[in-house]
C-alpha atoms as a PDB file:
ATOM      1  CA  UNK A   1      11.411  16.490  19.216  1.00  0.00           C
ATOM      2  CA  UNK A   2      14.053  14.637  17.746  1.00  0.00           C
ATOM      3  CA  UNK A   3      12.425  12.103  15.136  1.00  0.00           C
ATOM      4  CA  UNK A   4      13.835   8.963  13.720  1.00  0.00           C
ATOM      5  CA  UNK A   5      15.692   7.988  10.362  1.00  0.00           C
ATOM      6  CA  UNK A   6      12.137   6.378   9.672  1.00  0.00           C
ATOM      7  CA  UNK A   7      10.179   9.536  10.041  1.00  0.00           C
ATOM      8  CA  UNK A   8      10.366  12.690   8.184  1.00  0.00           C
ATOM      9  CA  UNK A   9       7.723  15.352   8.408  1.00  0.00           C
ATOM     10  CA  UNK A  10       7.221  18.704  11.312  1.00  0.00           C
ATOM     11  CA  UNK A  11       5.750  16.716  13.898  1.00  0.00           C
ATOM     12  CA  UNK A  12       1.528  16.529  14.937  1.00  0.00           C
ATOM     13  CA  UNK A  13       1.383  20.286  15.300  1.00  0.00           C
ATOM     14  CA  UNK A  14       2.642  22.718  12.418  1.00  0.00           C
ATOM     15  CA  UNK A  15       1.311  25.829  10.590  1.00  0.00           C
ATOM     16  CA  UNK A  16       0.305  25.213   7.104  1.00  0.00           C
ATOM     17  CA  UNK A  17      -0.249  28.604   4.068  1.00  0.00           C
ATOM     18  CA  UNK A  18      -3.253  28.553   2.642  1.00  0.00           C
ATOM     19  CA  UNK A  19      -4.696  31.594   0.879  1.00  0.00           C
ATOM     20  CA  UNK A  20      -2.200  34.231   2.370  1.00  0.00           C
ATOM     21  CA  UNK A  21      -3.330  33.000   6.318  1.00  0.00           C
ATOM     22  CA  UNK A  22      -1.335  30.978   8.090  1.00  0.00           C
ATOM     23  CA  UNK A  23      -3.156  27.853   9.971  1.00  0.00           C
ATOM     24  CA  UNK A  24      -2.139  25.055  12.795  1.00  0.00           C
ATOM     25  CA  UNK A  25      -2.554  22.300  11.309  1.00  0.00           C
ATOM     26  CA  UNK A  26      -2.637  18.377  13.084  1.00  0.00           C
ATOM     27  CA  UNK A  27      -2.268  14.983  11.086  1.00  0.00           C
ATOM     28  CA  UNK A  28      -5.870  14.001  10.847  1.00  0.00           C
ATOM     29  CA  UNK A  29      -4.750  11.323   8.079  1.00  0.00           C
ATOM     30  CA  UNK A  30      -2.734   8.155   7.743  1.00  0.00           C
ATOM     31  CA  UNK A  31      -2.425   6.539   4.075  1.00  0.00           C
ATOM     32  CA  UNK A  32      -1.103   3.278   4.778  1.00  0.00           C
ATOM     33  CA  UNK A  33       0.575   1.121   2.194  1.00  0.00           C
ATOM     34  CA  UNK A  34      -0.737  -2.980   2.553  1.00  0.00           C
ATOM     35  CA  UNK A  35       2.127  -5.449   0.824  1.00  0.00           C
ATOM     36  CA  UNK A  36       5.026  -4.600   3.330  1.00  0.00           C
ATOM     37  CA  UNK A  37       3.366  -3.031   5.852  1.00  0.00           C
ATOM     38  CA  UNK A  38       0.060  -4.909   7.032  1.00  0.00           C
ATOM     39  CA  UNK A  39       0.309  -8.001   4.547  1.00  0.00           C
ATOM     40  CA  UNK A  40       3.133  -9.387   2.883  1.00  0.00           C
ATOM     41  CA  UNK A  41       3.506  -8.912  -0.596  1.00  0.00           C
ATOM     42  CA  UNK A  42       1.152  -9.612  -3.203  1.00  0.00           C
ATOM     43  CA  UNK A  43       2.851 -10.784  -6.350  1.00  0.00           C
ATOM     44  CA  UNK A  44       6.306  -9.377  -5.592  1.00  0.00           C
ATOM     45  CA  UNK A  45       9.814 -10.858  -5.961  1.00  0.00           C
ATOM     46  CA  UNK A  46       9.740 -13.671  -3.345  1.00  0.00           C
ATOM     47  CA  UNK A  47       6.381 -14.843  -4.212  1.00  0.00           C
ATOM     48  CA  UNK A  48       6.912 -14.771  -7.832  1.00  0.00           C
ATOM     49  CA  UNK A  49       9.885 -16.737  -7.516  1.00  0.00           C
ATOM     50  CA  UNK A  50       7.406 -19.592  -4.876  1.00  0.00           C
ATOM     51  CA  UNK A  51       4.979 -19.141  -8.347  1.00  0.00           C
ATOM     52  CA  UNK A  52       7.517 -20.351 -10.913  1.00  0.00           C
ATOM     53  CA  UNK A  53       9.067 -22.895  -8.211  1.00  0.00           C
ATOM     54  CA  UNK A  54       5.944 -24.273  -7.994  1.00  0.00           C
ATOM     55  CA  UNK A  55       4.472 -24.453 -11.067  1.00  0.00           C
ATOM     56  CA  UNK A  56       8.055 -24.826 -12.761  1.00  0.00           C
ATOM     57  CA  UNK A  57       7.810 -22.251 -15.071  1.00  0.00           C
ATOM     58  CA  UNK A  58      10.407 -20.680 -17.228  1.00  0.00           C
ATOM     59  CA  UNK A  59      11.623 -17.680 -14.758  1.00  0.00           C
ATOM     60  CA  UNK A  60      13.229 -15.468 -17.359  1.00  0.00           C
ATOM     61  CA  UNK A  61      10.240 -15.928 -19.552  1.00  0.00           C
ATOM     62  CA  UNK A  62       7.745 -15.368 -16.788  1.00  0.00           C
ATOM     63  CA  UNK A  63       9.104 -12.200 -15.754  1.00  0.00           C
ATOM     64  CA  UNK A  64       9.816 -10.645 -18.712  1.00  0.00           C
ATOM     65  CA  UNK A  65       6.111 -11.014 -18.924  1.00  0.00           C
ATOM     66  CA  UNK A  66       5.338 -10.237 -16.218  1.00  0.00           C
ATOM     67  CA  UNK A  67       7.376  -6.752 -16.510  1.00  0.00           C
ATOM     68  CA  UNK A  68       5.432  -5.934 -19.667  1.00  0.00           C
ATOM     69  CA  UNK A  69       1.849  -5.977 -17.935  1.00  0.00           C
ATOM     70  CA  UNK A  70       2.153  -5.266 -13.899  1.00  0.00           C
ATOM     71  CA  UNK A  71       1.640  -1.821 -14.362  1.00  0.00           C
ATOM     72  CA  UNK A  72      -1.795  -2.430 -16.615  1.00  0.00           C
ATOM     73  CA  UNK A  73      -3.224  -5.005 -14.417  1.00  0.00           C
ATOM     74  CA  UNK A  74      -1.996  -3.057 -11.164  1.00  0.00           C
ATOM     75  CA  UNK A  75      -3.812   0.157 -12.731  1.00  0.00           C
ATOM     76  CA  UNK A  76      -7.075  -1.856 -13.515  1.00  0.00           C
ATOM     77  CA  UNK A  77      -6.631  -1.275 -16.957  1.00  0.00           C
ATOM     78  CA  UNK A  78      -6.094  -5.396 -17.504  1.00  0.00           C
ATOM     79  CA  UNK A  79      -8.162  -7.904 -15.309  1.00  0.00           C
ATOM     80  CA  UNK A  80      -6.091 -10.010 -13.490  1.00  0.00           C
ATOM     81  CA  UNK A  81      -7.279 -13.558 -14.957  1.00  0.00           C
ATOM     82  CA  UNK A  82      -5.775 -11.741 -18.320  1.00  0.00           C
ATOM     83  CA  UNK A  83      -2.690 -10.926 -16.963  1.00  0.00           C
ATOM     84  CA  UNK A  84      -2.791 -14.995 -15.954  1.00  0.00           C
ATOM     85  CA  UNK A  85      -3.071 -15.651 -19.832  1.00  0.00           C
ATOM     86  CA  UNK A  86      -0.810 -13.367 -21.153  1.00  0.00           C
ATOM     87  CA  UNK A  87       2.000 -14.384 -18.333  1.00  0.00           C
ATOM     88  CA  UNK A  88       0.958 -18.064 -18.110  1.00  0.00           C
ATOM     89  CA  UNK A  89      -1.637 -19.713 -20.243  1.00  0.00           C
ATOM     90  CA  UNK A  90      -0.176 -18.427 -23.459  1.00  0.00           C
ATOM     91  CA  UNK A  91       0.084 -21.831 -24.506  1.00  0.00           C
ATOM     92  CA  UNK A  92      -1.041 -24.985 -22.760  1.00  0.00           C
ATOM     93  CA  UNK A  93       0.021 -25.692 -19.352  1.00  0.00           C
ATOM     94  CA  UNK A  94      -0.104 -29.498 -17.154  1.00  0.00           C
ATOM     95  CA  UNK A  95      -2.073 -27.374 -14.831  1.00  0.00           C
ATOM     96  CA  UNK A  96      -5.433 -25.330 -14.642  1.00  0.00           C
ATOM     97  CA  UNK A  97      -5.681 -21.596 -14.347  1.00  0.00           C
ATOM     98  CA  UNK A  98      -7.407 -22.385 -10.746  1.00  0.00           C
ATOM     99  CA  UNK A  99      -4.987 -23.738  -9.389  1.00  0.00           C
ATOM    100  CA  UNK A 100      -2.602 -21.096 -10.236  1.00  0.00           C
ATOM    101  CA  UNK A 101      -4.836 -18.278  -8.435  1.00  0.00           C
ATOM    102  CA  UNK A 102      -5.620 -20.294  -5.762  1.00  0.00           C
ATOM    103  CA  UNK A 103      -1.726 -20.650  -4.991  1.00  0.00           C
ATOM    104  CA  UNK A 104      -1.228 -16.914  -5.102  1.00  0.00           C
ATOM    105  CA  UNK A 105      -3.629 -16.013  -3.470  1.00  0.00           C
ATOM    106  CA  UNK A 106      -2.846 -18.353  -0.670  1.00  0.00           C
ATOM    107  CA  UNK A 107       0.567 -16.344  -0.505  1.00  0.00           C
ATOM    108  CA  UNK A 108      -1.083 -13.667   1.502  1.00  0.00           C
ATOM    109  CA  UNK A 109      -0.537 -13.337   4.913  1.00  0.00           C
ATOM    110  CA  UNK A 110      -0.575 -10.655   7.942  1.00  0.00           C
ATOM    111  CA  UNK A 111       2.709  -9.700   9.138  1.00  0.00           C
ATOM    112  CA  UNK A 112       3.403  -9.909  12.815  1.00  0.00           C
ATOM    113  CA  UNK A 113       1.016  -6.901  14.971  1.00  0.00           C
ATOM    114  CA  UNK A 114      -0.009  -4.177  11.942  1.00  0.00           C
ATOM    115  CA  UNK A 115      -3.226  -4.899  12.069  1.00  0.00           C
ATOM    116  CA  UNK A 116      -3.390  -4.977  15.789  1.00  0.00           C
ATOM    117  CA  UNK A 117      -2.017  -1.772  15.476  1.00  0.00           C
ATOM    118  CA  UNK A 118      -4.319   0.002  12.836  1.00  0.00           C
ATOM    119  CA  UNK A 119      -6.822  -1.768  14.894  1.00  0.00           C
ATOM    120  CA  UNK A 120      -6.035   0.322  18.165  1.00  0.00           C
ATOM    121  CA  UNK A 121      -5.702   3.539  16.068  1.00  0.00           C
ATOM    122  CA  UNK A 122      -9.334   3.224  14.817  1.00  0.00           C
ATOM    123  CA  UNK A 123     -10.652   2.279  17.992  1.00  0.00           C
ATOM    124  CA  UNK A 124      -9.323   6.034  19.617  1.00  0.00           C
ATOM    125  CA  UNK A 125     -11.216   7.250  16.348  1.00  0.00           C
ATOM    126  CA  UNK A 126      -9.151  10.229  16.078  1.00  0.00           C
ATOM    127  CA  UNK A 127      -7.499   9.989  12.012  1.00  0.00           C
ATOM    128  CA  UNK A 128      -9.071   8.773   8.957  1.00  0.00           C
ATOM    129  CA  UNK A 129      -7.466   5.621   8.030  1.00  0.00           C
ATOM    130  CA  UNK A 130      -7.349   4.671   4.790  1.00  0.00           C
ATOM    131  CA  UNK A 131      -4.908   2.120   2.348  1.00  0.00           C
ATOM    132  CA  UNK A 132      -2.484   3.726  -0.664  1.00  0.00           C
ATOM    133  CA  UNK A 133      -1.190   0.847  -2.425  1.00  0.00           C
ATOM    134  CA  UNK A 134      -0.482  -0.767  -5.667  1.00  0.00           C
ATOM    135  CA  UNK A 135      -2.483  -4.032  -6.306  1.00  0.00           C
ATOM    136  CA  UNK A 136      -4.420  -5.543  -8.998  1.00  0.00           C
ATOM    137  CA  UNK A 137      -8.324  -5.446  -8.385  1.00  0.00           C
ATOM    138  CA  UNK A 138      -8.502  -9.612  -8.201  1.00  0.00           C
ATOM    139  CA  UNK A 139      -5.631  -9.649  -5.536  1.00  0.00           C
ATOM    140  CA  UNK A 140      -6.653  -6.288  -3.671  1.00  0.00           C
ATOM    141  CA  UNK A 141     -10.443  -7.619  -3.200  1.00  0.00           C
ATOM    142  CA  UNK A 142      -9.386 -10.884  -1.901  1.00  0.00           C
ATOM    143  CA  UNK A 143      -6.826  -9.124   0.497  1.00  0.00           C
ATOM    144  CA  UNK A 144      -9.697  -6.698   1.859  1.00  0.00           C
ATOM    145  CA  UNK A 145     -12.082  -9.349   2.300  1.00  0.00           C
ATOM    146  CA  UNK A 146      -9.621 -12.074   3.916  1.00  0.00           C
ATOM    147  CA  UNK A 147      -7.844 -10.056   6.334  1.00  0.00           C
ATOM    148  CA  UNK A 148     -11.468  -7.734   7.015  1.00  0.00           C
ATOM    149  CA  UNK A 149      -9.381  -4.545   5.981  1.00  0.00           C
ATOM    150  CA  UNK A 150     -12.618  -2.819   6.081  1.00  0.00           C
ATOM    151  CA  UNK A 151     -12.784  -3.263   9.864  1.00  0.00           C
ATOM    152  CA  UNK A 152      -9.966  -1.066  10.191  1.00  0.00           C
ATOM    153  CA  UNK A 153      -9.730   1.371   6.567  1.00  0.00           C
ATOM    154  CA  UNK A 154     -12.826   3.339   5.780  1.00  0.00           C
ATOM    155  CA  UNK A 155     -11.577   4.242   1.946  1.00  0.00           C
ATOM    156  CA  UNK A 156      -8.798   2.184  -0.519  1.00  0.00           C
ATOM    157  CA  UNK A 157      -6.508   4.348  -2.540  1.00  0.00           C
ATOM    158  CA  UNK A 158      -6.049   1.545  -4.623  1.00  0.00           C
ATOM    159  CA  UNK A 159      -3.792   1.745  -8.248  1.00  0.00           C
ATOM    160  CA  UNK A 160      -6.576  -0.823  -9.505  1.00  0.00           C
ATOM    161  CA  UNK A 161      -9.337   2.187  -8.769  1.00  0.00           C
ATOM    162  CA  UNK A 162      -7.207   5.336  -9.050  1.00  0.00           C
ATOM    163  CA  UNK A 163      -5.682   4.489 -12.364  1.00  0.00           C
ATOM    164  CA  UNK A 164      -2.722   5.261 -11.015  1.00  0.00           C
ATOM    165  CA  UNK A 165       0.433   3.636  -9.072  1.00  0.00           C
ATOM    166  CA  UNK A 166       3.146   4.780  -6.640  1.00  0.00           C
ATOM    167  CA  UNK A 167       5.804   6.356  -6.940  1.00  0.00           C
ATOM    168  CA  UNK A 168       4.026   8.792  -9.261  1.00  0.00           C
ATOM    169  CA  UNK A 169       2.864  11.927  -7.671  1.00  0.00           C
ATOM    170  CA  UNK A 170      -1.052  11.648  -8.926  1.00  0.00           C
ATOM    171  CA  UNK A 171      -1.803   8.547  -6.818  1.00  0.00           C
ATOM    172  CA  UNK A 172      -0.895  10.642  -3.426  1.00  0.00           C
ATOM    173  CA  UNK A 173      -2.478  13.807  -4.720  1.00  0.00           C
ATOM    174  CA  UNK A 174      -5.464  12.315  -5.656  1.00  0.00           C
ATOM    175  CA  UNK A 175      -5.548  10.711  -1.885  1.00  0.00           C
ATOM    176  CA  UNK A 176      -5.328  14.380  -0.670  1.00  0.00           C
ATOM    177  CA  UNK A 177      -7.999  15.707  -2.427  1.00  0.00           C
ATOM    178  CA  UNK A 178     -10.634  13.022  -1.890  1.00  0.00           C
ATOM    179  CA  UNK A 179      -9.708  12.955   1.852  1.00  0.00           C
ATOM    180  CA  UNK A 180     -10.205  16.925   1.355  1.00  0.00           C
ATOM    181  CA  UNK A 181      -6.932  16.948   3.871  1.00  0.00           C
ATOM    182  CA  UNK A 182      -3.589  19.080   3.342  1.00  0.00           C
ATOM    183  CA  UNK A 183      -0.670  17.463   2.768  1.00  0.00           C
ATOM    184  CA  UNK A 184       1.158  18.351   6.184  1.00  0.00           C
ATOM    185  CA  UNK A 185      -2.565  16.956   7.700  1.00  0.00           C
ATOM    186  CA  UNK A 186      -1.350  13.731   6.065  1.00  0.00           C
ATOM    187  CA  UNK A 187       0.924  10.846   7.208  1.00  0.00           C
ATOM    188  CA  UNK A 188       1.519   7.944   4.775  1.00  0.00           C
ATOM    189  CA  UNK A 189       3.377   4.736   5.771  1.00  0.00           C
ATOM    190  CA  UNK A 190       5.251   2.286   3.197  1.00  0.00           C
ATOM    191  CA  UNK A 191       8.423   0.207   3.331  1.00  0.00           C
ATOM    192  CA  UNK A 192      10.129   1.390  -0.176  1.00  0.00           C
ATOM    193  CA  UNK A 193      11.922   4.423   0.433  1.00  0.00           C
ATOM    194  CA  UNK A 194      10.851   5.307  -3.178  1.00  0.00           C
ATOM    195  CA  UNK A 195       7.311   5.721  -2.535  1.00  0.00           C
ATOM    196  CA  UNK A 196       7.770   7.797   0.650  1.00  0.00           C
ATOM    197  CA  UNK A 197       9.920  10.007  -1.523  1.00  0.00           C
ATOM    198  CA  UNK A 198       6.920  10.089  -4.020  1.00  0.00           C
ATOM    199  CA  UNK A 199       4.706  11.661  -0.993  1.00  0.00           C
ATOM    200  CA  UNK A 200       7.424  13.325   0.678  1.00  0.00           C
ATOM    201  CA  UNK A 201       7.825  15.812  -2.163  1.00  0.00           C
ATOM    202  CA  UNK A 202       4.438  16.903  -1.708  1.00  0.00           C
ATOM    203  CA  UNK A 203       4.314  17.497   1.812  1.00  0.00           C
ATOM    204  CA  UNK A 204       3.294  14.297   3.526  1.00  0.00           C
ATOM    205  CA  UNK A 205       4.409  13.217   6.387  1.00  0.00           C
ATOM    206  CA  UNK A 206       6.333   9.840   6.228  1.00  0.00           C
ATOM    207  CA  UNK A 207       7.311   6.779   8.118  1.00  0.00           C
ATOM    208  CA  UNK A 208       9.515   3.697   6.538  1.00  0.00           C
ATOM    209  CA  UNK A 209       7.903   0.730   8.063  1.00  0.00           C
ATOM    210  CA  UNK A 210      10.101  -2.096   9.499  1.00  0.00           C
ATOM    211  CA  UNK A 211       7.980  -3.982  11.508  1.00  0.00           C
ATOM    212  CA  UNK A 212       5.239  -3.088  14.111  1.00  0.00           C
ATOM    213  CA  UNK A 213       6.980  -2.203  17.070  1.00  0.00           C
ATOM    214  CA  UNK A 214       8.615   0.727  15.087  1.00  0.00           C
ATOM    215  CA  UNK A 215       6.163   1.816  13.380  1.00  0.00           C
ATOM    216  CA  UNK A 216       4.077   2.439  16.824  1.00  0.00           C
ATOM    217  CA  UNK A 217       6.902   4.481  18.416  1.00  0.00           C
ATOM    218  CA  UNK A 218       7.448   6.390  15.163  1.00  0.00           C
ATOM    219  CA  UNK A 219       3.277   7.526  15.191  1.00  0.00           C
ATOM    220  CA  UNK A 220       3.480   8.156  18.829  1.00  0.00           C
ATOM    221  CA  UNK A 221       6.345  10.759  17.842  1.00  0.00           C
ATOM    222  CA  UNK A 222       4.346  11.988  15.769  1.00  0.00           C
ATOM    223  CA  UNK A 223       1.893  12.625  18.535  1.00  0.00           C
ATOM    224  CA  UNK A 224       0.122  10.068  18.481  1.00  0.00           C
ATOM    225  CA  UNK A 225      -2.505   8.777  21.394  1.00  0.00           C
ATOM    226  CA  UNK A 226      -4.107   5.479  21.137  1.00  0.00           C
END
């Protein structure tokens, strides 16, 4: 099977070492990323940049801020209305904190036929679906609850939860071993070729996401039936 520059793993059917005894193994997991894959982003580049537009902030002083903290509030260790004060509400703004979350969070939206997708994967019930992604708790909660990600994920391998963030190797080895999978069981989907590298290296299964219509062909390479 000849697989596409989007896809990098052995295929749906491979042997796998374990303990001296070689095994077929199947992918009976997909880790899917949610900013960039099923949702746009949550507080990334573009919607930053709507944030300080909006609000007309100082951009070099924003993110500089910003910088300092995403990876506390992403790995839970800083709440996100914090993050709001030290980025923000350091000193007194024309405008409430309120209005500030209620504009991000507005920035959320499905992209064009992922869900549809994961939606017709869980329906043929034959993989574990679950999300692996980097998101403050505030954000990630309001995500999962506005776009019913539970109706298609059973578990979130969220930074916020795990402690943890992509690209480093302990987010997508701690996925592995709650999931009690293998890593060539596992398939994990993201658009930064970073984080795919981050998996890659320990034996996932990968697919780049560009948009829906790829990302179906590349699964059903995989061996995929749904």
């Amino acid at each position: 099977m000849e697989l596409s520059s989007t896809l990098s793993g052995w295929g749906n059917a491979d042997t796998v070492l374990i303990y001296g005894r070689h095994y077929v193994t199947t992918i009976s997991a997909v880790f899917c990323d949610v900013g960039g894959v099923l949702l746009t982003n949550g507080l990334d580049h573009g919607e930053r940049a709507r944030l300080v537009e909006k609000f007309g902030l100082d951009a070099k002083d924003y993110e500089g801020r910003h910088q300092m903290l995403s990876a506390a509030v992403d790995a839970g260790q800083i709440g996100f209305d914090q993050y709001l004060d030290r980025t923000i509400f350091y000193r007194p703004r024309p405008f409430p904190k309120q209005e500030v979350l209620d504009f991000i969070l507005a920035m959320s939206e499905a992209l064009p036929g992922s869900l549809e997708l994961m939606g017709r994967l869980k329906q043929a019930g034959k993989v574990f679906l679950a999300t692996l992604n980097n998101e403050s708790r505030e954000l990630n909660l309001h995500r999962i609850e506005k776009f019913g990600l539970r109706n298609y994920f059973s578990v979130f391998f969220s930074s916020c939860y795990l402690g943890v963030s992509k690209p480093h190797a302990q987010i997508y080895q701690l996925a592995i071993d709650i999931s009690q999978r293998q890593p060539q069981q596992c398939v994990f989907i993201d658009d930064r070729p970073l984080n795919l590298e981050g998996a890659r290296q320990l034996g996932l299964q990968t697919i780049q996401f560009l948009n829906a219509g790829q990302l179906e062909s590349d699964l059903r390479a995989l061996g995929f039936e749904f």
